[in-house]
N, C-alpha and C. Protein backbone atom coordinates (compact mmCIF):
# COMPACT_ATOMS: atom_id res chain seq x y z
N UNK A 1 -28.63 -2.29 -46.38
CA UNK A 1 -29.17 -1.06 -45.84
C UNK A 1 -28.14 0.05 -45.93
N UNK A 2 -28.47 1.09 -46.39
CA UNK A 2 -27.72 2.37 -46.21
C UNK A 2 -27.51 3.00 -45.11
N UNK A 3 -26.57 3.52 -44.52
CA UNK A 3 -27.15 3.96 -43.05
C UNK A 3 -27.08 6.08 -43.74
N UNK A 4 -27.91 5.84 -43.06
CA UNK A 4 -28.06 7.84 -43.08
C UNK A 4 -27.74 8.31 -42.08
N UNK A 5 -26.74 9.47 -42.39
CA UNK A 5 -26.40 10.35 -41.14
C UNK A 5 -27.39 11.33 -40.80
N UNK A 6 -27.42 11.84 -39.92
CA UNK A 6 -28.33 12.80 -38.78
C UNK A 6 -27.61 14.29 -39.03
N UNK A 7 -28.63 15.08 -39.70
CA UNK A 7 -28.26 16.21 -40.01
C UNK A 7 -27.49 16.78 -38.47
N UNK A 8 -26.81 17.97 -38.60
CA UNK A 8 -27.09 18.51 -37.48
C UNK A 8 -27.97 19.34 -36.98
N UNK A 9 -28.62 20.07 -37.69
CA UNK A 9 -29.59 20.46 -36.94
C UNK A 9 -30.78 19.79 -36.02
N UNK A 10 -30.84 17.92 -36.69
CA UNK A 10 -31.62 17.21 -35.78
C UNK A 10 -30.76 16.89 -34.82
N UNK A 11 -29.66 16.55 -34.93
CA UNK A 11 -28.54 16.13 -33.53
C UNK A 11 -28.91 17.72 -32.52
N UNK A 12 -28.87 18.88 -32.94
CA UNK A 12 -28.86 19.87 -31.55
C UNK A 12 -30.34 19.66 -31.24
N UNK A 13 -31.28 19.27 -32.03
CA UNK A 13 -32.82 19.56 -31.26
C UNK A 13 -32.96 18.28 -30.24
N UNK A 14 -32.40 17.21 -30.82
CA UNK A 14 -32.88 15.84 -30.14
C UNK A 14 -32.10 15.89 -29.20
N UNK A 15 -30.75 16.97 -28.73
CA UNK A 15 -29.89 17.43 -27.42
C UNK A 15 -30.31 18.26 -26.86
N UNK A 16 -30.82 18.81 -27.64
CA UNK A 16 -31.98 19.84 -26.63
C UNK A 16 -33.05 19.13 -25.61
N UNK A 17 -33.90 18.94 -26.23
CA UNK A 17 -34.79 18.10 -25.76
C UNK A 17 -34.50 16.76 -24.81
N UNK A 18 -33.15 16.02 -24.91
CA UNK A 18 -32.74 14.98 -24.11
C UNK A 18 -32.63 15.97 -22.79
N UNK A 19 -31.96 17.09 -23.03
CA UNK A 19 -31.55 17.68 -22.09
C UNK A 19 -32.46 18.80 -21.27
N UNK A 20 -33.30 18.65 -21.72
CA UNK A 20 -34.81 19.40 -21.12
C UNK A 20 -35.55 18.22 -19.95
N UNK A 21 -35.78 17.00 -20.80
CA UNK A 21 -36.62 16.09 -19.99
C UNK A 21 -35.06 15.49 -18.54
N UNK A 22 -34.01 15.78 -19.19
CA UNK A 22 -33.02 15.40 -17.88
C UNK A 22 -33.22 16.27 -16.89
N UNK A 23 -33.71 17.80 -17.19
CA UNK A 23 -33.41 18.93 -16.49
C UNK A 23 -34.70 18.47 -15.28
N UNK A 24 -35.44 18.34 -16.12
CA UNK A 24 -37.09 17.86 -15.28
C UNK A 24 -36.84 16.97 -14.52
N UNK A 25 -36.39 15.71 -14.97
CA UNK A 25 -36.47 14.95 -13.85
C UNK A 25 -35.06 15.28 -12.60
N UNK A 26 -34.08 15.75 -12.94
CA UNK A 26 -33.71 16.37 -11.96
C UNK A 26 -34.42 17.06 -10.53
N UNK A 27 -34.70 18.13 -11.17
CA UNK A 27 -35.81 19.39 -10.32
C UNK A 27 -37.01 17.95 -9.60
N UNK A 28 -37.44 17.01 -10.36
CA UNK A 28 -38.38 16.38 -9.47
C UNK A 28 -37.48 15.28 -8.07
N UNK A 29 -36.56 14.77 -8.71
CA UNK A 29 -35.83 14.38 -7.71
C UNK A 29 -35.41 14.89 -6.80
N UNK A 30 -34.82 16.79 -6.58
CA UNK A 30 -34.40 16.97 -5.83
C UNK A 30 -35.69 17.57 -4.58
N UNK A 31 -36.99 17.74 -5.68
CA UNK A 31 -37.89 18.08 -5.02
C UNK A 31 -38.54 16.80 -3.68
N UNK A 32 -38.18 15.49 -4.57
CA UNK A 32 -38.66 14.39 -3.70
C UNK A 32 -37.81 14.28 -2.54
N UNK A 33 -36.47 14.01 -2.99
CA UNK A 33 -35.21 14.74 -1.19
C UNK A 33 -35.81 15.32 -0.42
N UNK A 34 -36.48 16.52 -0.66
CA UNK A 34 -36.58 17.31 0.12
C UNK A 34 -37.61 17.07 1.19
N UNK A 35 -38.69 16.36 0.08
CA UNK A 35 -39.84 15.75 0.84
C UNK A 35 -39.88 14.89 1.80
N UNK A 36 -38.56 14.50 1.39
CA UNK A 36 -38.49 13.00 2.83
C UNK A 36 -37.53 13.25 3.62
N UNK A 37 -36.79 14.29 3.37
CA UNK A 37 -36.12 15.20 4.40
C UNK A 37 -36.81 15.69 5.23
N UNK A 38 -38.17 16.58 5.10
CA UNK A 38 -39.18 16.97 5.82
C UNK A 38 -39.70 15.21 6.84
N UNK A 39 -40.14 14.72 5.99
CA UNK A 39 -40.84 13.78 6.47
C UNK A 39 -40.64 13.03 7.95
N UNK A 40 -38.78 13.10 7.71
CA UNK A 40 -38.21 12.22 8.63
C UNK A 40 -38.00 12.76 9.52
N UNK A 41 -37.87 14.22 9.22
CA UNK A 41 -37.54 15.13 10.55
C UNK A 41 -38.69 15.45 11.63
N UNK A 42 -39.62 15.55 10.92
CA UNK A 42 -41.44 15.31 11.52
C UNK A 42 -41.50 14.49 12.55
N UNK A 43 -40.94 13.05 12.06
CA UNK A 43 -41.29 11.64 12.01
C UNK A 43 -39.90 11.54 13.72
N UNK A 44 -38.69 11.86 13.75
CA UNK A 44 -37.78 11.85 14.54
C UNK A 44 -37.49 12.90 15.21
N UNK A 45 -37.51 14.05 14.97
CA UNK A 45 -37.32 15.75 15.37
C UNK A 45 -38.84 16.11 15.83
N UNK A 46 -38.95 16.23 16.64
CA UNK A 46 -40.90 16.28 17.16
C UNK A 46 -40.38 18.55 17.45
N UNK A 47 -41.21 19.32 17.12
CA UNK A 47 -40.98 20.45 17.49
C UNK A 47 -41.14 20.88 19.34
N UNK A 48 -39.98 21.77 19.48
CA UNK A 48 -39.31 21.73 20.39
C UNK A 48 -40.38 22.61 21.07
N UNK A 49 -41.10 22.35 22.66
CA UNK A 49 -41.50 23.07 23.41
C UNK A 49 -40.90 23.96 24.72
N UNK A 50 -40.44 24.58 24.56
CA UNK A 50 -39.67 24.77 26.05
C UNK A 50 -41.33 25.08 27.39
N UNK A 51 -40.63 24.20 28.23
CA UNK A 51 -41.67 24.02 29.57
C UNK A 51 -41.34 25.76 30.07
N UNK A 52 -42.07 26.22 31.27
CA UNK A 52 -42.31 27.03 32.05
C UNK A 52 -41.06 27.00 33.38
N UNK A 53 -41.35 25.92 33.77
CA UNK A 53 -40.78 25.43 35.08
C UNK A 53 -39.43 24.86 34.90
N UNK A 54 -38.34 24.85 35.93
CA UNK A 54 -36.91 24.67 35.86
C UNK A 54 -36.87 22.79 36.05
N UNK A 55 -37.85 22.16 36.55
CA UNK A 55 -37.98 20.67 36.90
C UNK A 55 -38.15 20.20 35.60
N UNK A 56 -39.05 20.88 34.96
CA UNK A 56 -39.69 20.04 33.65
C UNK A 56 -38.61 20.48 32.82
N UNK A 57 -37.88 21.38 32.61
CA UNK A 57 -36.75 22.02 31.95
C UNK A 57 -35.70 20.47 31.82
N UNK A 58 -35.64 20.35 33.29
CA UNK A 58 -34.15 19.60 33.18
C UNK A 58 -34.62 18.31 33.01
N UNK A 59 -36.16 18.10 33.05
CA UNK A 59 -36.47 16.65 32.64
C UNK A 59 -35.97 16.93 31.58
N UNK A 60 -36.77 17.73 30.32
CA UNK A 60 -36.41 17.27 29.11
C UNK A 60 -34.91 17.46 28.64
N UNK A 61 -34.47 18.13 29.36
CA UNK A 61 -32.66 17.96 29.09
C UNK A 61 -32.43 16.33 29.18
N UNK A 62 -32.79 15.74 30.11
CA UNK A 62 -32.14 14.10 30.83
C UNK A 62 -32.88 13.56 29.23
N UNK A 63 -34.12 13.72 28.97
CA UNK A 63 -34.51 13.06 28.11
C UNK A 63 -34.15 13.08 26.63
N UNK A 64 -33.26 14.48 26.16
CA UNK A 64 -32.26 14.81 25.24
C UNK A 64 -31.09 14.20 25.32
N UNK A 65 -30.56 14.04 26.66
CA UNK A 65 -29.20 13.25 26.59
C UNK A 65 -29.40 11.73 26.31
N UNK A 66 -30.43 11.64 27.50
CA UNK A 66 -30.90 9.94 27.02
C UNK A 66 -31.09 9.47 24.91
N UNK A 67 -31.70 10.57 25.19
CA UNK A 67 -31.40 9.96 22.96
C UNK A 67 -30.44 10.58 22.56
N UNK A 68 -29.47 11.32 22.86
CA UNK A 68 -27.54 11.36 22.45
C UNK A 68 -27.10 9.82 22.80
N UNK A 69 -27.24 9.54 23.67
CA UNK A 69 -26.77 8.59 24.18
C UNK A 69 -27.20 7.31 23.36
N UNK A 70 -28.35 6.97 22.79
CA UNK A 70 -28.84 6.50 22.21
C UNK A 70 -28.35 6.14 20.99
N UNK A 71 -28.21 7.38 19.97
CA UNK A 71 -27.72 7.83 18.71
C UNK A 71 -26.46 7.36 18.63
N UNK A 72 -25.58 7.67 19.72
CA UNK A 72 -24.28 7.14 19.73
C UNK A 72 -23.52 5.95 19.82
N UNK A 73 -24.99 5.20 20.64
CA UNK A 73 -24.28 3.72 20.59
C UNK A 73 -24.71 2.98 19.28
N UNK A 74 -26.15 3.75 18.91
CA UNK A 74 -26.20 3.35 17.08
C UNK A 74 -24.95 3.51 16.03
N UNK A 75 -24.28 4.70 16.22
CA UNK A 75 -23.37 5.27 15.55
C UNK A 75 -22.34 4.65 16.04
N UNK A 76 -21.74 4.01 17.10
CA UNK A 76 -20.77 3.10 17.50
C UNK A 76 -20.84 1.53 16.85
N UNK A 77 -22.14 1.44 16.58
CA UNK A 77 -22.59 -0.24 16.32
C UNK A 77 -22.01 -0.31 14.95
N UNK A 78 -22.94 1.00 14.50
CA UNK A 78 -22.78 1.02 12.92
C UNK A 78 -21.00 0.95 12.18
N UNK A 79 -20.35 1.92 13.06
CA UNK A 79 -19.25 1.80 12.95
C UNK A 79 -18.57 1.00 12.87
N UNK A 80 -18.52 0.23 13.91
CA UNK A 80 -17.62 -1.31 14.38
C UNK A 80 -18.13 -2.04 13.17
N UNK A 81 -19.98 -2.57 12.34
CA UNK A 81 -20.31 -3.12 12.06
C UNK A 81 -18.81 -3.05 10.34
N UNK A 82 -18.83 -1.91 10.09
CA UNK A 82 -18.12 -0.89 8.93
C UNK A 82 -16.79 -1.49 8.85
N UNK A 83 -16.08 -1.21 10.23
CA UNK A 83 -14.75 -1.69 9.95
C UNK A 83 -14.46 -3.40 10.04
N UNK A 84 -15.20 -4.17 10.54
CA UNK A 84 -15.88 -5.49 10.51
C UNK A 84 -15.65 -5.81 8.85
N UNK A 85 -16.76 -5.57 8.48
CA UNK A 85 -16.67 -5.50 6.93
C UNK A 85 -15.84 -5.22 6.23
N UNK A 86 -15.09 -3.84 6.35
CA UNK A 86 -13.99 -3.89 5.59
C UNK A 86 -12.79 -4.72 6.05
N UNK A 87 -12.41 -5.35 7.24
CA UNK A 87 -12.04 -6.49 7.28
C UNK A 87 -11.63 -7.44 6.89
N UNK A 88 -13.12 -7.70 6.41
CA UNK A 88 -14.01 -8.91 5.68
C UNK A 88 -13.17 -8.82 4.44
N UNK A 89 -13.29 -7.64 3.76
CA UNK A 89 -13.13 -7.70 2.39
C UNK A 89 -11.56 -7.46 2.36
N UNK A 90 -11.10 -6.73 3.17
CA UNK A 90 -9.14 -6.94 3.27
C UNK A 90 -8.83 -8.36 3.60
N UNK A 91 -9.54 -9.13 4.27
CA UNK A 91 -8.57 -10.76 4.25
C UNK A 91 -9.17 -11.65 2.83
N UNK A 92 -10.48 -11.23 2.56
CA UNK A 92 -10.54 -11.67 1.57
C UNK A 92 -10.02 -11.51 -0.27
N UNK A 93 -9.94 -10.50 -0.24
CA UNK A 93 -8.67 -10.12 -1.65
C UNK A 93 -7.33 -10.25 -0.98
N UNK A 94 -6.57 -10.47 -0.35
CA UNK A 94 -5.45 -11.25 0.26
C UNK A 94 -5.73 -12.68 0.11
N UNK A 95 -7.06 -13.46 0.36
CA UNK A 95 -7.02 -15.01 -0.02
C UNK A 95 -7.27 -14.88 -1.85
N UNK A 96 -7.71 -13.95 -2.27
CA UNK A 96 -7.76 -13.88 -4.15
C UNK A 96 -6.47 -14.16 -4.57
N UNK A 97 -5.52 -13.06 -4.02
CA UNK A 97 -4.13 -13.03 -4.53
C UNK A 97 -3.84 -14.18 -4.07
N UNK A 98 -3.41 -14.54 -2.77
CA UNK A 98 -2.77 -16.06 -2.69
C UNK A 98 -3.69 -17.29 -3.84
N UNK A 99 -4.92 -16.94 -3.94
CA UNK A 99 -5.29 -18.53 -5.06
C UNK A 99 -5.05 -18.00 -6.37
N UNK A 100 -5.02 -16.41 -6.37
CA UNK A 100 -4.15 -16.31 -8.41
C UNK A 100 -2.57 -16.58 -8.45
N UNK A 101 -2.24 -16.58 -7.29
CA UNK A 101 -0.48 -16.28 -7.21
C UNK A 101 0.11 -15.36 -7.18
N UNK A 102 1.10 -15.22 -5.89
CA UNK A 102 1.92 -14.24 -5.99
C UNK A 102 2.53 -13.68 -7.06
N UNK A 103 2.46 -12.42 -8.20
CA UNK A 103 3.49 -12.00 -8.80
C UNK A 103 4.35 -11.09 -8.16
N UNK A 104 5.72 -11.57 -8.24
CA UNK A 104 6.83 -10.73 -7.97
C UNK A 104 6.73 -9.14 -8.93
N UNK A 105 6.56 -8.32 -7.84
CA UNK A 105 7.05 -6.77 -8.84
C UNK A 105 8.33 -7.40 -9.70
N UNK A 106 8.50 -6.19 -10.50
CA UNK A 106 9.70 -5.87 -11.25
C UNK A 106 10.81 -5.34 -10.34
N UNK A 107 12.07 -5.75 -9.63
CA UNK A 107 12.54 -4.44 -8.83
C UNK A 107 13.50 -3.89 -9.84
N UNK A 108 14.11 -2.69 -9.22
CA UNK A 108 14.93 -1.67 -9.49
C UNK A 108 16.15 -1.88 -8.83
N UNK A 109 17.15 -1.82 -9.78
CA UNK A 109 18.45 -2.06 -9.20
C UNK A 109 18.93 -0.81 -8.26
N UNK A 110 18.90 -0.93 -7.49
CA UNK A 110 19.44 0.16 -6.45
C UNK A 110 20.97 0.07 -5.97
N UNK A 111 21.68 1.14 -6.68
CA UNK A 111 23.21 1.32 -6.25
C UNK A 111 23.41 2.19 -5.08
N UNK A 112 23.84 1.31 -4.04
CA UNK A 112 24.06 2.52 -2.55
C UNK A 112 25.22 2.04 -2.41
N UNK A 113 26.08 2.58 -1.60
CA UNK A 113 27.42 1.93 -0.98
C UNK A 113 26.93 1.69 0.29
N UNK A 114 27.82 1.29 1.19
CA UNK A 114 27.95 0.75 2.56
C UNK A 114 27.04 1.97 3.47
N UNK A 115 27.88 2.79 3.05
CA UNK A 115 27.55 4.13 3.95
C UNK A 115 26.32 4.44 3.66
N UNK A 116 25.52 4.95 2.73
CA UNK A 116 24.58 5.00 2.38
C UNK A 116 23.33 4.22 2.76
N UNK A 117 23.82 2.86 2.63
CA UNK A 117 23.05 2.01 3.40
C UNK A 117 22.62 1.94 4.83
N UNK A 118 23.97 2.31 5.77
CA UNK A 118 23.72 2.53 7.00
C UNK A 118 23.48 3.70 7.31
N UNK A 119 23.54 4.86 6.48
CA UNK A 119 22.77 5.89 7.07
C UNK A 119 21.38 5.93 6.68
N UNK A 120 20.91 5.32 5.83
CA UNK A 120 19.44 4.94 5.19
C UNK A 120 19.08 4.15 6.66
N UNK A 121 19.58 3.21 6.88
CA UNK A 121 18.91 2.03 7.97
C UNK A 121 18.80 3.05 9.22
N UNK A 122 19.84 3.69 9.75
CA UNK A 122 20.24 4.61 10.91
C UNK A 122 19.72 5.60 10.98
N UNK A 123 19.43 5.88 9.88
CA UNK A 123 19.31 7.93 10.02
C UNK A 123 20.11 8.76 9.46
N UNK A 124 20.04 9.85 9.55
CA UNK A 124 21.04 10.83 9.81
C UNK A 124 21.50 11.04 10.82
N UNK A 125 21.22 10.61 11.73
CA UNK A 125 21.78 11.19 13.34
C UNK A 125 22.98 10.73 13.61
N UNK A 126 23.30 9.33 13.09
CA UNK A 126 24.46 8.40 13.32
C UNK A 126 25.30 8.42 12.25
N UNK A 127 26.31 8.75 12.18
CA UNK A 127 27.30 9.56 11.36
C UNK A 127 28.39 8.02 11.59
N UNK A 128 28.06 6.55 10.77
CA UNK A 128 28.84 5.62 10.74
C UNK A 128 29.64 5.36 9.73
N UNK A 129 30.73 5.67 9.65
CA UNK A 129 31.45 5.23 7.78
C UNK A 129 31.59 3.94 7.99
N UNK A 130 31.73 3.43 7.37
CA UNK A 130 32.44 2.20 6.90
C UNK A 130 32.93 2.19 5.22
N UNK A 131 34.77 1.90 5.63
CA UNK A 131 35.22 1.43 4.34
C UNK A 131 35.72 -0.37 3.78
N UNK A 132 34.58 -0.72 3.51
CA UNK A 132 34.85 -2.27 3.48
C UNK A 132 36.09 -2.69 3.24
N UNK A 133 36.64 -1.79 2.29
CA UNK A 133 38.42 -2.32 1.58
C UNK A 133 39.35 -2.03 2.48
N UNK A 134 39.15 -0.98 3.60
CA UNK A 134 40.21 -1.04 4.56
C UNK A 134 39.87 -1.90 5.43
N UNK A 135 39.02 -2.70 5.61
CA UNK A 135 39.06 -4.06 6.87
C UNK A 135 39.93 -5.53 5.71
N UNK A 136 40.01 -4.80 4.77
CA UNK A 136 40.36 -6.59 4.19
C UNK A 136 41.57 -6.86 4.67
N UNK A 137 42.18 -8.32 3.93
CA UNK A 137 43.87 -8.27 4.47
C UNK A 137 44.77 -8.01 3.45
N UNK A 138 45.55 -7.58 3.92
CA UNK A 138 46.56 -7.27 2.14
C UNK A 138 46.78 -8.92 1.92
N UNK A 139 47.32 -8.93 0.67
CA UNK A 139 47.54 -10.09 0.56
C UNK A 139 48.87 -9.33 -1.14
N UNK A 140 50.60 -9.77 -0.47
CA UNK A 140 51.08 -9.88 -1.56
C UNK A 140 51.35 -10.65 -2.30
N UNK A 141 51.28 -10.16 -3.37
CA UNK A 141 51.25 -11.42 -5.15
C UNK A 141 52.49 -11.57 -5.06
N UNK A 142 52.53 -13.10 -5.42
CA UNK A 142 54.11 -13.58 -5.55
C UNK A 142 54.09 -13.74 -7.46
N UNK A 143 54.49 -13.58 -7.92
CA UNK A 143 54.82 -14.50 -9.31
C UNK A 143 55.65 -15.44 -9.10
N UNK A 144 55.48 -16.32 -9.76
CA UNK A 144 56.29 -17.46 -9.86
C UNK A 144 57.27 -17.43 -11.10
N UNK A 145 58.11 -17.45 -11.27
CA UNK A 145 58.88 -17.25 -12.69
C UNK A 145 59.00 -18.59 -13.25
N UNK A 146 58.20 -20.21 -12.65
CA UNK A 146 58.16 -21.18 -13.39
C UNK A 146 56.78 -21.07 -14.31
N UNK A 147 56.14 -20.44 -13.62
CA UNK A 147 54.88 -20.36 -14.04
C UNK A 147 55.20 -19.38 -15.61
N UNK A 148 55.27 -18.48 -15.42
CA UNK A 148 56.51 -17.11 -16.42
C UNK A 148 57.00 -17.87 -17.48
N UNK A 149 57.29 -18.93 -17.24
CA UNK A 149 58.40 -19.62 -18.40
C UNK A 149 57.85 -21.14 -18.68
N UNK A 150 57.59 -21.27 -19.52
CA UNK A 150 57.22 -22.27 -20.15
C UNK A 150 58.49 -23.58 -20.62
N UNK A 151 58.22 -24.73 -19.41
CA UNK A 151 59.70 -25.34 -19.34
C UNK A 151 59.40 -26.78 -20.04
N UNK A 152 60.12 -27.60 -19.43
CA UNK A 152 59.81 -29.20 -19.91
C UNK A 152 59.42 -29.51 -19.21
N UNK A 153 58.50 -30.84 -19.16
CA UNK A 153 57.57 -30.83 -18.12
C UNK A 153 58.44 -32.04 -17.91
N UNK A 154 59.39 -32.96 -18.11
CA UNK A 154 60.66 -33.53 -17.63
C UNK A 154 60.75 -32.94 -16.26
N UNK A 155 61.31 -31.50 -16.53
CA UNK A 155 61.62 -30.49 -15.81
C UNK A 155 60.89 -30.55 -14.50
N UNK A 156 59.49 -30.58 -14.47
CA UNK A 156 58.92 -30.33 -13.38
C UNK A 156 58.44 -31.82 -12.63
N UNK A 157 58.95 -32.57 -13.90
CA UNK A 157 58.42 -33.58 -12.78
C UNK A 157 59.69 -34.59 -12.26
N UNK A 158 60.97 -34.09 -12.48
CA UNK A 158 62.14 -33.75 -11.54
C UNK A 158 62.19 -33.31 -10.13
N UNK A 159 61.35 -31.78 -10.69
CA UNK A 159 61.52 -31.52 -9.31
C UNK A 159 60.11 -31.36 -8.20
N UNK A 160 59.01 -32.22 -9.01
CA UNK A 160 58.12 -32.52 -7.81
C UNK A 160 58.90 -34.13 -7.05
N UNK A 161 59.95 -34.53 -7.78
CA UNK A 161 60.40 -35.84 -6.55
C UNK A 161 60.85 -35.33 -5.47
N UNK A 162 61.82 -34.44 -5.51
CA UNK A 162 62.00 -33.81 -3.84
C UNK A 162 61.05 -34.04 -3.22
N UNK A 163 59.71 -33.42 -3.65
CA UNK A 163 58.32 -33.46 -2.75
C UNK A 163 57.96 -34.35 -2.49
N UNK A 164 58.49 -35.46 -2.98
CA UNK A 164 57.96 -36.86 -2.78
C UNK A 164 58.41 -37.45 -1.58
N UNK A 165 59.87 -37.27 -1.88
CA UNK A 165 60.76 -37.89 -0.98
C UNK A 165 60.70 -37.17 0.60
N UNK A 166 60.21 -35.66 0.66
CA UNK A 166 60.02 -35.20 1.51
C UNK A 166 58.46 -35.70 2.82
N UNK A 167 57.67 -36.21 1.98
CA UNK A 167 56.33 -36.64 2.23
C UNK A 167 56.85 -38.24 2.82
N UNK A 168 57.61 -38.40 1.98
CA UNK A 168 58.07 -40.67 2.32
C UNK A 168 58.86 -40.54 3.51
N UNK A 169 59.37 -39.52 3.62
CA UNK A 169 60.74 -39.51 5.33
C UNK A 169 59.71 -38.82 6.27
N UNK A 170 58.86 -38.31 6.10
CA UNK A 170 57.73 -37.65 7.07
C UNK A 170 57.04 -39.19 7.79
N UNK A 171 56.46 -39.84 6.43
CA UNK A 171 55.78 -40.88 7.03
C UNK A 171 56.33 -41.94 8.27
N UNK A 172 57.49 -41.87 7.57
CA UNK A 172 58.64 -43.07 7.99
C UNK A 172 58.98 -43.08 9.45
């Protein structure tokens, strides 16, 4: 089969026309809204009489609050019912991830020093230095000049007998 392309002049008419019968059913949809917008308000909104008399007045006040009151514990139910549910669905994609497995993010190597760190943890308010290298202990390097010189090992094992003999009169 060959396939044939679609002139354009049939591509703008057949966009025309898609876009005519969209336009229509639009306008009828928003016309039907409207209709059951009316409907419900008929149906729940009864038109408002105001009475003559100050008794019948404040009846129908009590009887206005009585359906606030009403509305609200619907709108409370509904609510609770809402966050219930979403709930529902927060412990449940928390049990998804635990049965696919935890993946570890990627982290980022983060270079802070000491200080940085504790003013990150602290604040700014707390003005703590710390210099880790001035708590250490000095410690001075000895060289050894046997170590330095490369001897006979005759040599050294001469004079680990002292050490020997020093260890055998300890015991003794």
């Amino acid at each position: 089969m060959s396939d044939k392309k679609m002139t354009s002049s049939r591509k703008n008419h057949l966009k025309s026309v898609m876009l005519q019968i969209a336009s229509t059913r639009l306008e009828e949809e928003v016309a039907e809204i409207a209709k059951a917008k009316e409907a419900y308000l008929e149906e729940n909104c009864p038109s408002l009489s105001l009475p003559g008399s100050v008794e019948e007045l404040q009846k129908l006040i009590k009887d206005i609050h009585g359906k606030i009151d009403k509305v609200d514990e619907e709108r409370y139910d509904a609510d609770a019912k809402v966050t219930k549910g979403q709930k529902e669905i927060d412990d449940l994609k928390i049990k998804v991830t635990e049965i696919k497995g935890m993946k570890k993010p990627a982290l980022k190597k983060v270079r802070l020093s000491a200080d940085q760190m504790l003013q990150a943890l602290l604040g700014s308010k707390h003005k703590v230095t710390m210099d880790l290298r001035s708590n250490l202990k000095q410690v001075k390097k000895e060289v050894k000049q046997e170590s330095a010189e490369v001897g006979d090992w005759r040599q050294n094992v001469e004079d680990k007998k002292d050490r020997k003999k020093m260890f055998e009169g300890a015991e003794a």
